[in-house]
Protein backbone atom coordinates (compact mmCIF):
# COMPACT_ATOMS: atom_id res chain seq x y z
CA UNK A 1 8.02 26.91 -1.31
CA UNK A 2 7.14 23.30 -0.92
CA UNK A 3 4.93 22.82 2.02
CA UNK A 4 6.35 20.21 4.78
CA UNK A 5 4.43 16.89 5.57
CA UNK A 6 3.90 17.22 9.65
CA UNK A 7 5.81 15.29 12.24
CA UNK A 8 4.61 11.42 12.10
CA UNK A 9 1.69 12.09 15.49
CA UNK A 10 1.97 15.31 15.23
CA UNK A 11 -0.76 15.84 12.75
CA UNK A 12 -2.70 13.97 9.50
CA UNK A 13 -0.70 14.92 6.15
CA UNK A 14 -2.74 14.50 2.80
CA UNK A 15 -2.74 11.20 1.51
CA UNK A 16 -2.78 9.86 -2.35
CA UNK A 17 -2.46 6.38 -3.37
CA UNK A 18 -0.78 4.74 -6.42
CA UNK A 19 -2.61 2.58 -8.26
CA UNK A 20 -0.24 -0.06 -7.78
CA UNK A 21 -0.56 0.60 -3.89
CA UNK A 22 -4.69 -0.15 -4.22
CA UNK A 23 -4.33 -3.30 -6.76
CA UNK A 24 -1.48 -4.48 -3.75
CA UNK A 25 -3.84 -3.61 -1.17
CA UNK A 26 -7.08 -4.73 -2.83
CA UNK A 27 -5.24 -8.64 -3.38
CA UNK A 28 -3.26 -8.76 -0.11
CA UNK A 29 -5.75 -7.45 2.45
CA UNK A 30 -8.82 -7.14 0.91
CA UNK A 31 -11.50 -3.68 1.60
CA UNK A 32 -13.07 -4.10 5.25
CA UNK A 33 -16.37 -2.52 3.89
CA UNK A 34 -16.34 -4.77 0.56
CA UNK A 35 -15.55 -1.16 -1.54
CA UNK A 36 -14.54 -1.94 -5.25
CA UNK A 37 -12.32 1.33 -4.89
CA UNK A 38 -9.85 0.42 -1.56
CA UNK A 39 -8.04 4.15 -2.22
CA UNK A 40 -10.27 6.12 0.11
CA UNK A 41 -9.73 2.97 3.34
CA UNK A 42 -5.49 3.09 2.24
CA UNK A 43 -6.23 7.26 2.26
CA UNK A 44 -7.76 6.84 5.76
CA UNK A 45 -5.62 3.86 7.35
CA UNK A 46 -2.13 5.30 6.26
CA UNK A 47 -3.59 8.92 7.97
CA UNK A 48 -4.44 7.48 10.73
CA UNK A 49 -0.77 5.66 11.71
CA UNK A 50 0.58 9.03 10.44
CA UNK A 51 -1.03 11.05 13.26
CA UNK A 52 -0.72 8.16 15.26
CA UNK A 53 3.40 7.95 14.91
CA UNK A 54 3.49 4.60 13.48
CA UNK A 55 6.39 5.94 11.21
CA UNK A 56 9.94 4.68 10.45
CA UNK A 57 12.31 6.87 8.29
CA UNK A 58 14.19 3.41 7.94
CA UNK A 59 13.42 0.51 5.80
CA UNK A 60 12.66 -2.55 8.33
CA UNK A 61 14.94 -5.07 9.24
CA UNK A 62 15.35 -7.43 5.71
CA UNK A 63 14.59 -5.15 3.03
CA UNK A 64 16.17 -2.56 1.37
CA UNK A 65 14.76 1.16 1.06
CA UNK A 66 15.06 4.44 -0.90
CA UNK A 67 16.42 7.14 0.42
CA UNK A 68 13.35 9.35 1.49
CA UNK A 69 10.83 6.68 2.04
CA UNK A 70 8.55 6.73 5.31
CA UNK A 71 7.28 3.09 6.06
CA UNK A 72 3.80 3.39 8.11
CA UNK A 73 2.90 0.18 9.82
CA UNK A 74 -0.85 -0.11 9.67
CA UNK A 75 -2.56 0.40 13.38
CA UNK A 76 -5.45 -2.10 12.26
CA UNK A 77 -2.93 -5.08 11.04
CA UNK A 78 0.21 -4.42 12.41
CA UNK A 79 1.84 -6.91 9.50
CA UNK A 80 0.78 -4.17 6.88
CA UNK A 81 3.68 -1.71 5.91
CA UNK A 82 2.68 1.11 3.36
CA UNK A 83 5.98 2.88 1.17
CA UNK A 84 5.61 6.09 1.00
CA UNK A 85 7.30 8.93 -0.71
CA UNK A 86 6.99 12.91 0.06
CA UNK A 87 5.36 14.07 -3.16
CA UNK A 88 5.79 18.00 -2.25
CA UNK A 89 4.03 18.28 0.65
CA UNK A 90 1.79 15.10 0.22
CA UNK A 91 2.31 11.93 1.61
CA UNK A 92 2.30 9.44 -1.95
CA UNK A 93 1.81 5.62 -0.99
CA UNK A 94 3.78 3.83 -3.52
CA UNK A 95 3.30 0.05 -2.35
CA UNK A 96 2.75 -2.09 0.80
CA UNK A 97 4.66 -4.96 3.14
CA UNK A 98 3.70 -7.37 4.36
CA UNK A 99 5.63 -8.29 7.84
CA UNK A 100 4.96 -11.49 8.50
CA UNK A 101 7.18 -10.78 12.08
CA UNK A 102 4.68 -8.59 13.44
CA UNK A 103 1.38 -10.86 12.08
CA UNK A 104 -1.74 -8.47 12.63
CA UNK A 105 -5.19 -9.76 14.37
CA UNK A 106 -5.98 -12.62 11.64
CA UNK A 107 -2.44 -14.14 12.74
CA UNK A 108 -0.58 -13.07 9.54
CA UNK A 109 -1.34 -12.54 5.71
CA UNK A 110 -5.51 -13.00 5.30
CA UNK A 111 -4.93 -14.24 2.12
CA UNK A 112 -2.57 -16.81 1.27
CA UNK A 113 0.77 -15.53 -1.15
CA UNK A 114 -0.16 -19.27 -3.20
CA UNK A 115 -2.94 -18.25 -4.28
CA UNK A 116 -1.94 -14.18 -5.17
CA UNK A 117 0.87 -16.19 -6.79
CA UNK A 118 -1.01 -18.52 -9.09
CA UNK A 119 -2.78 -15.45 -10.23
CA UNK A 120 0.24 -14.46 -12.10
CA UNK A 121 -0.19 -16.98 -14.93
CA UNK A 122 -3.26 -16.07 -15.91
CA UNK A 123 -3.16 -12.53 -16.34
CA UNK A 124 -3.00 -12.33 -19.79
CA UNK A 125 -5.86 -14.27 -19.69
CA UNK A 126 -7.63 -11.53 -18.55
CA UNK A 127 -6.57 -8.30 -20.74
CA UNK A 128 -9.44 -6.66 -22.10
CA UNK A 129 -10.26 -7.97 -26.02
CA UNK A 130 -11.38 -4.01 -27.15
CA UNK A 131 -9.26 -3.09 -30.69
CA UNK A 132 -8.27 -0.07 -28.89
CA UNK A 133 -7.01 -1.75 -25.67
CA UNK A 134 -4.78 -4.16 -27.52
CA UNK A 135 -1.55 -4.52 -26.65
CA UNK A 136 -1.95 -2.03 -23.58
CA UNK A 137 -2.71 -5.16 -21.06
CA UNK A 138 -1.17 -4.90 -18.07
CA UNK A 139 2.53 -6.10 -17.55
CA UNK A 140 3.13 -5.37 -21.17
């Protein structure tokens, strides 16, 4: 038997994080203690609105949703909305939102989508040049 996440404030489930969910978190709102790996701070924020009841079983106003996703709104910036599937028991943060409705303390995104954007068309600049890597860049 599969064990049951707990009621959204009624209790902390266990946390992972995609890596797409870190890379999204790492470029949009940035590590608070300057961590190279943001998993552990999405681990502890997405926890903490968990137990705190900052959960909608309903995608937000504007977007559409899976069936089965749980959207946790940040407590720290209220404009940061985490996905998040039940993976058996554990909570599994798939991506983030940003809500640019409900603009956390730094009065919306703290970094600009033009410059996240122009980002794009350089990414192949950066694939790693090892033999073995080739062709396994990112996007590919």
């Amino acid at each position: 038997m599969t064990p049951a996440l707990p009621r959204p404030g009624a209790g902390t489930p266990l946390v992972a994080v995609t890596d797409h969910a870190a890379e999204r978190f790492r470029q949009r709102v940035g590590s608070r203690t300057g961590a190279v790996d943001v998993k552990p701070e999405v681990v502890a924020r997405v926890a903490r609105a968990w137990a705190a009841g900052r959960v909608l079983d309903r995608a937000p106003a504007g977007a559409t949703g899976a069936r089965g996703s749980h959207y946790v709104r940040d407590a720290r910036d209220r404009g940061v909305l985490y996905v998040c599937r039940d993976a058996d028991g554990e909570l599994l943060v798939i991506t983030l939102w940003e809500d640019p409705d409900a603009a956390g303390p730094a009065g919306g995104p703290r970094v600009p989508r033009r410059f996240t954007d122009a980002l794009k068309d350089t990414d192949h600049v950066v694939d790693d040049r090892r033999p073995e890597d080739r062709g396994r860049g990112r996007g590919r």
